[in-house]
C-alpha atoms as a PDB file:
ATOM      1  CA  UNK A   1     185.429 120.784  -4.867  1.00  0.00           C
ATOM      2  CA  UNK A   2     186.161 121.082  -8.241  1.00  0.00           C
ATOM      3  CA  UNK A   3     182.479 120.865  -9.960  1.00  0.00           C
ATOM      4  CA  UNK A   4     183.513 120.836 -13.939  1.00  0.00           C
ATOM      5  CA  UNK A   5     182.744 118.261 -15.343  1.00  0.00           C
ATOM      6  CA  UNK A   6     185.629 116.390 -17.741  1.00  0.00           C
ATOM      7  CA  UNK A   7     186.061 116.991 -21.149  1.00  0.00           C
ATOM      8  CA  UNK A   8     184.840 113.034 -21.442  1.00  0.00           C
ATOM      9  CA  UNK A   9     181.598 113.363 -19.891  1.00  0.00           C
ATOM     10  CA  UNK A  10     180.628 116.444 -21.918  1.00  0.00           C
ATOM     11  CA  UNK A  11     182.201 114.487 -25.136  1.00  0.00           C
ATOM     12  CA  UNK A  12     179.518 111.341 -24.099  1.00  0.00           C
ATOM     13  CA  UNK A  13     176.860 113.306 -22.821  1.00  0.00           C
ATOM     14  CA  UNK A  14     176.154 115.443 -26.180  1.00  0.00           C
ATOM     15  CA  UNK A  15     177.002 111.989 -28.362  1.00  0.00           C
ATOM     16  CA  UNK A  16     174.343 110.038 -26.013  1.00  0.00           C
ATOM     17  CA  UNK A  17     172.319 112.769 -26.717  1.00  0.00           C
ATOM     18  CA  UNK A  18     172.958 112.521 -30.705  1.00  0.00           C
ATOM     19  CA  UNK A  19     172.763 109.188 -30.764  1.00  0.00           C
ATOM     20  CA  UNK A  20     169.577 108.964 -29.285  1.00  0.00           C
ATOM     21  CA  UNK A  21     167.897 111.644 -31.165  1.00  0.00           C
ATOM     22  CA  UNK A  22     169.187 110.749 -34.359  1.00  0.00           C
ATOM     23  CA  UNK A  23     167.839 106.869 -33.838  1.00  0.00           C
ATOM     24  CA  UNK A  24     164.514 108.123 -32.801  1.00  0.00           C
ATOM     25  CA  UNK A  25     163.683 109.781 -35.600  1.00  0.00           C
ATOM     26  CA  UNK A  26     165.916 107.814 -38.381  1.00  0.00           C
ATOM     27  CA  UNK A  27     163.284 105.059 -36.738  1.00  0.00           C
ATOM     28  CA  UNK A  28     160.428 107.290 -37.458  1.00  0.00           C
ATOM     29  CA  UNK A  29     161.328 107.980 -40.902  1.00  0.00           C
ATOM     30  CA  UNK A  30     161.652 104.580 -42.036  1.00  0.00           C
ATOM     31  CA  UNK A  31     158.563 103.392 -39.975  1.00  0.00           C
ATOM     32  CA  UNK A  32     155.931 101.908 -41.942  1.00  0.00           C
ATOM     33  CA  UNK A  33     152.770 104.446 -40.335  1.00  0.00           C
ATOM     34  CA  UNK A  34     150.894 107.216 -41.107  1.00  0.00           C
ATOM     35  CA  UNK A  35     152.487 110.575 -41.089  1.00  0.00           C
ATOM     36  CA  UNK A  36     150.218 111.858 -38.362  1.00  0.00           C
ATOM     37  CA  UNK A  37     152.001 108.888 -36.122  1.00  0.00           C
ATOM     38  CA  UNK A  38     155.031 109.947 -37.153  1.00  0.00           C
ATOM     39  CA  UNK A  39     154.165 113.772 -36.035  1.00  0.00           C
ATOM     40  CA  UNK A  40     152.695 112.258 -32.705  1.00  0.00           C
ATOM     41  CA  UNK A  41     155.783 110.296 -31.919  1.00  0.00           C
ATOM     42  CA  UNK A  42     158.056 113.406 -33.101  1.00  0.00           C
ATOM     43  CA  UNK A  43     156.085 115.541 -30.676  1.00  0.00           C
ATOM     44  CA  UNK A  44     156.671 113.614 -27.506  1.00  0.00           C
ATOM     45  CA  UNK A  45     160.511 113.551 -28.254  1.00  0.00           C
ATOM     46  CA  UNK A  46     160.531 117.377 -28.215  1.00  0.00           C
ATOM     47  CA  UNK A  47     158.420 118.158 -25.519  1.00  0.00           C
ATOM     48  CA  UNK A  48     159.815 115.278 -23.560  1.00  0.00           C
ATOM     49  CA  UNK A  49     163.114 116.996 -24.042  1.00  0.00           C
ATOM     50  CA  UNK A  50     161.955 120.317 -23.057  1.00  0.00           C
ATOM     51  CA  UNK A  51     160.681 119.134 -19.739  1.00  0.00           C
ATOM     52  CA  UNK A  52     163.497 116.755 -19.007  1.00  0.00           C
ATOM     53  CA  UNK A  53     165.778 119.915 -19.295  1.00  0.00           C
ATOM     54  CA  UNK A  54     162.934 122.412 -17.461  1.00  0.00           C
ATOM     55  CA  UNK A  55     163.113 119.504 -14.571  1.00  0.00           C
ATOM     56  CA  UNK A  56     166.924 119.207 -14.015  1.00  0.00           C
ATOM     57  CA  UNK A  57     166.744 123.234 -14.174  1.00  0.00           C
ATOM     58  CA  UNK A  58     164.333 123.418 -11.429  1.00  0.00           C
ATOM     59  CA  UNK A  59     165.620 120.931  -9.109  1.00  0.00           C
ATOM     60  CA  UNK A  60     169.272 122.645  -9.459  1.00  0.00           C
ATOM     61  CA  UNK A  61     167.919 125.982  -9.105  1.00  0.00           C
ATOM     62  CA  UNK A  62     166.061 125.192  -5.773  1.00  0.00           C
ATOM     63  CA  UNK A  63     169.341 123.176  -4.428  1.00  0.00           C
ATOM     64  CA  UNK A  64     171.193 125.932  -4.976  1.00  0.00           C
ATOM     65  CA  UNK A  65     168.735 128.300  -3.497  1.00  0.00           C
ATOM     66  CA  UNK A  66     167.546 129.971  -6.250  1.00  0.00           C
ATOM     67  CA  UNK A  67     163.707 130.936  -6.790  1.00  0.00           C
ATOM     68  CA  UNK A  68     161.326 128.673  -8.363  1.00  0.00           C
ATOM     69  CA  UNK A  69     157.663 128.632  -8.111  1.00  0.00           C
ATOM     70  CA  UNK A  70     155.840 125.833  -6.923  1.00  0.00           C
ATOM     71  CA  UNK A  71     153.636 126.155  -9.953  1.00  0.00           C
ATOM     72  CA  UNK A  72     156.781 125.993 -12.641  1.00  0.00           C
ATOM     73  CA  UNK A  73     158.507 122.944 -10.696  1.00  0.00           C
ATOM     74  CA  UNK A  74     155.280 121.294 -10.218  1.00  0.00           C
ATOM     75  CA  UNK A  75     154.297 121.559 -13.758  1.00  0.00           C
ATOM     76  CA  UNK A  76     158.004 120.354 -14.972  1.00  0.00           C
ATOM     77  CA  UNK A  77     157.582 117.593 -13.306  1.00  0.00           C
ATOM     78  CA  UNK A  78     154.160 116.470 -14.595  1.00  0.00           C
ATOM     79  CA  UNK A  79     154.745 117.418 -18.307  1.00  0.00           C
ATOM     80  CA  UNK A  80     157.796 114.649 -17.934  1.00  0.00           C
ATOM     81  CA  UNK A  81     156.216 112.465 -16.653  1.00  0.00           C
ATOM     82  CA  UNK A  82     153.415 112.924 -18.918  1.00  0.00           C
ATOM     83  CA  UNK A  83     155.737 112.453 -21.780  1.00  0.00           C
ATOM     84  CA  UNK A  84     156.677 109.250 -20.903  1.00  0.00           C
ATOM     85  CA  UNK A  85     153.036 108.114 -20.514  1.00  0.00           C
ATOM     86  CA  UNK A  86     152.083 109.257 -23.571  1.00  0.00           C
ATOM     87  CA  UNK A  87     155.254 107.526 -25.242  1.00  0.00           C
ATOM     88  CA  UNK A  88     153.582 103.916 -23.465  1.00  0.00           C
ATOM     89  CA  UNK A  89     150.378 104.712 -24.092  1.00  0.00           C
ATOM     90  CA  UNK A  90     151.385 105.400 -27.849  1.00  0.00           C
ATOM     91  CA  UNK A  91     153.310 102.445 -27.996  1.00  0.00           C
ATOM     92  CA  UNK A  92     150.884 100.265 -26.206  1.00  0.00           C
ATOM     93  CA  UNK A  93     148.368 100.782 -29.004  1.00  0.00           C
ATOM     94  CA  UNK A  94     150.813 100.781 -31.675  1.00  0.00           C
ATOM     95  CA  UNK A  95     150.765  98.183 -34.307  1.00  0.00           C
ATOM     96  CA  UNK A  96     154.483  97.583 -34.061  1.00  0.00           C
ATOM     97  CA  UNK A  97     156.456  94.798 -33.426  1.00  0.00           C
ATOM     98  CA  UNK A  98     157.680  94.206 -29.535  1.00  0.00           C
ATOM     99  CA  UNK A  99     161.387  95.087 -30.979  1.00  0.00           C
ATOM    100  CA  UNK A 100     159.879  98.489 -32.925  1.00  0.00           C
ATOM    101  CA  UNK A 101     158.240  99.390 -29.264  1.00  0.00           C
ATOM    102  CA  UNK A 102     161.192  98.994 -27.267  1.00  0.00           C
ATOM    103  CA  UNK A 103     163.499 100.124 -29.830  1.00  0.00           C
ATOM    104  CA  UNK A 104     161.339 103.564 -29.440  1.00  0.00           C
ATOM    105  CA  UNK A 105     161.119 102.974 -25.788  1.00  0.00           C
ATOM    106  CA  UNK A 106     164.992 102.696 -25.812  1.00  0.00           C
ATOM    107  CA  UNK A 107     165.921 105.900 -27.367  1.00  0.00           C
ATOM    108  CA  UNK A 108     163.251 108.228 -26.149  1.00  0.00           C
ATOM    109  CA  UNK A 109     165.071 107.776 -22.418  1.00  0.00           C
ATOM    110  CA  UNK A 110     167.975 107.764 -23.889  1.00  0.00           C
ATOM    111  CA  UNK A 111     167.567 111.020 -24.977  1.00  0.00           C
ATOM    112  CA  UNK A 112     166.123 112.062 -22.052  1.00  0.00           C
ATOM    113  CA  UNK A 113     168.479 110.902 -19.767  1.00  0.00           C
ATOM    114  CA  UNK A 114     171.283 112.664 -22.445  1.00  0.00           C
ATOM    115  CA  UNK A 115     169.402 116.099 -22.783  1.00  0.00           C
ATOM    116  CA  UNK A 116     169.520 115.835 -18.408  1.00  0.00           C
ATOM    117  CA  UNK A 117     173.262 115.252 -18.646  1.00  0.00           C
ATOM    118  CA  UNK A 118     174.165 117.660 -20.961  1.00  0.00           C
ATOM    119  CA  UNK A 119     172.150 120.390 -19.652  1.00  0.00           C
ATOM    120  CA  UNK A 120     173.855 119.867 -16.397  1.00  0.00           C
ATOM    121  CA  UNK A 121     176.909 119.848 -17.751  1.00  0.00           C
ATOM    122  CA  UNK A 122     176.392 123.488 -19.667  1.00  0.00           C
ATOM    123  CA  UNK A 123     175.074 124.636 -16.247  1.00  0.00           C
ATOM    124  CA  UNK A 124     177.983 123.287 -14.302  1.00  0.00           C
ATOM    125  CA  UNK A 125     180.353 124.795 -17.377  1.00  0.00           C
ATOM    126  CA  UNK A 126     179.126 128.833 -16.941  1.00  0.00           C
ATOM    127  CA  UNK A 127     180.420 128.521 -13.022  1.00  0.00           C
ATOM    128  CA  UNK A 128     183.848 129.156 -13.073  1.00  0.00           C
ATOM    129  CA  UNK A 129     185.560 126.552 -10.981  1.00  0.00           C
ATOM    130  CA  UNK A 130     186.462 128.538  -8.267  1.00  0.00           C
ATOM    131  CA  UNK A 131     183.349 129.678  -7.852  1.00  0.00           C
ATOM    132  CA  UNK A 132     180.966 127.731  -5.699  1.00  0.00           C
ATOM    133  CA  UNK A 133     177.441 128.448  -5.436  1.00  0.00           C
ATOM    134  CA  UNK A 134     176.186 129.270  -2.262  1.00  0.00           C
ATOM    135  CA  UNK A 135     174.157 127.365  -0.223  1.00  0.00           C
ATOM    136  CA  UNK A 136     170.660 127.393   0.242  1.00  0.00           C
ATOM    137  CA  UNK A 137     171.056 128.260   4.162  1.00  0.00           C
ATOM    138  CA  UNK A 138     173.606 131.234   2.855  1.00  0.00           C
ATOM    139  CA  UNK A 139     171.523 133.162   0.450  1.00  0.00           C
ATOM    140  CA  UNK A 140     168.600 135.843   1.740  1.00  0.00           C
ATOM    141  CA  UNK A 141     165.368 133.484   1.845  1.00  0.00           C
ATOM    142  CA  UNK A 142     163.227 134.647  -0.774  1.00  0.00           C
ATOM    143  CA  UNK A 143     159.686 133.902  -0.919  1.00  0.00           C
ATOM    144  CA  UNK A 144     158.176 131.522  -3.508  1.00  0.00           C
ATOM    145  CA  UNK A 145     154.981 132.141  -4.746  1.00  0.00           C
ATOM    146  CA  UNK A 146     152.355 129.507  -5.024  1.00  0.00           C
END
């Protein structure tokens, strides 16, 4: 099983990515609040980025049977998931129009969902193709710690 991805996907996954990115904070810099909104805003993209990208890392690491703590994969997933509450919460109390809000809803998970693709595909693009990981029941156990 060939597991490269095309030429296409990586071409769409970085310009999802771009896209995303770029309207996000085009929206913040013409956005009518103070700049410690702006910073707030700017803040959740990156860190939401960082731990969309530290979760799809995880997850493929322990598929593939590599060590991860409990403590790193656990804390992945809640800073993601904390980004996106913040984002709502932020957004909830906003005095933006309902277009503004989703417009910022819209392109945060694009960008998230991008920065997931595009990490997997650098991941899948160090593995030569005739490669294949092993599988989890094929490597030494090692034991996680806690």
């Amino acid at each position: 099983m060939n597991r490269q991805p095309s030429s296409a996907f990586v071409g769409a996954s970085w310009a999802a990515l771009l896209i995303g990115m770029l309207a996000y904070i085009v929206g913040l810099w013409n956005a009518q609040m103070a700049l410690n909104e702006k910073g707030y805003y700017f803040a959740v993209l990156m860190y939401g980025l960082f731990a969309a990208i530290s979760v799809q890392k995880s997850v493929r690491d322990r598929l593939e049977g590599i060590p991860v703590t409990n403590l790193y994969y656990a804390i992945s997933w809640f800073s993601t998931v904390l980004c996106v509450v913040l984002l709502v919460v932020g957004l909830w109390n906003a005095t933006l129009t309902l277009s503004e809000k989703g417009f910022y809803a819209m392109s945060f998970a694009l960008s998230l969902f991008a920065a997931i693709a595009v990490q997997k595909n650098t991941r899948d693009n160090q593995q030569p193709a005739t490669e294949q990981p092993q599988r989890a029941a094929e490597r030494p156990r090692v034991e996680q710690e806690a």
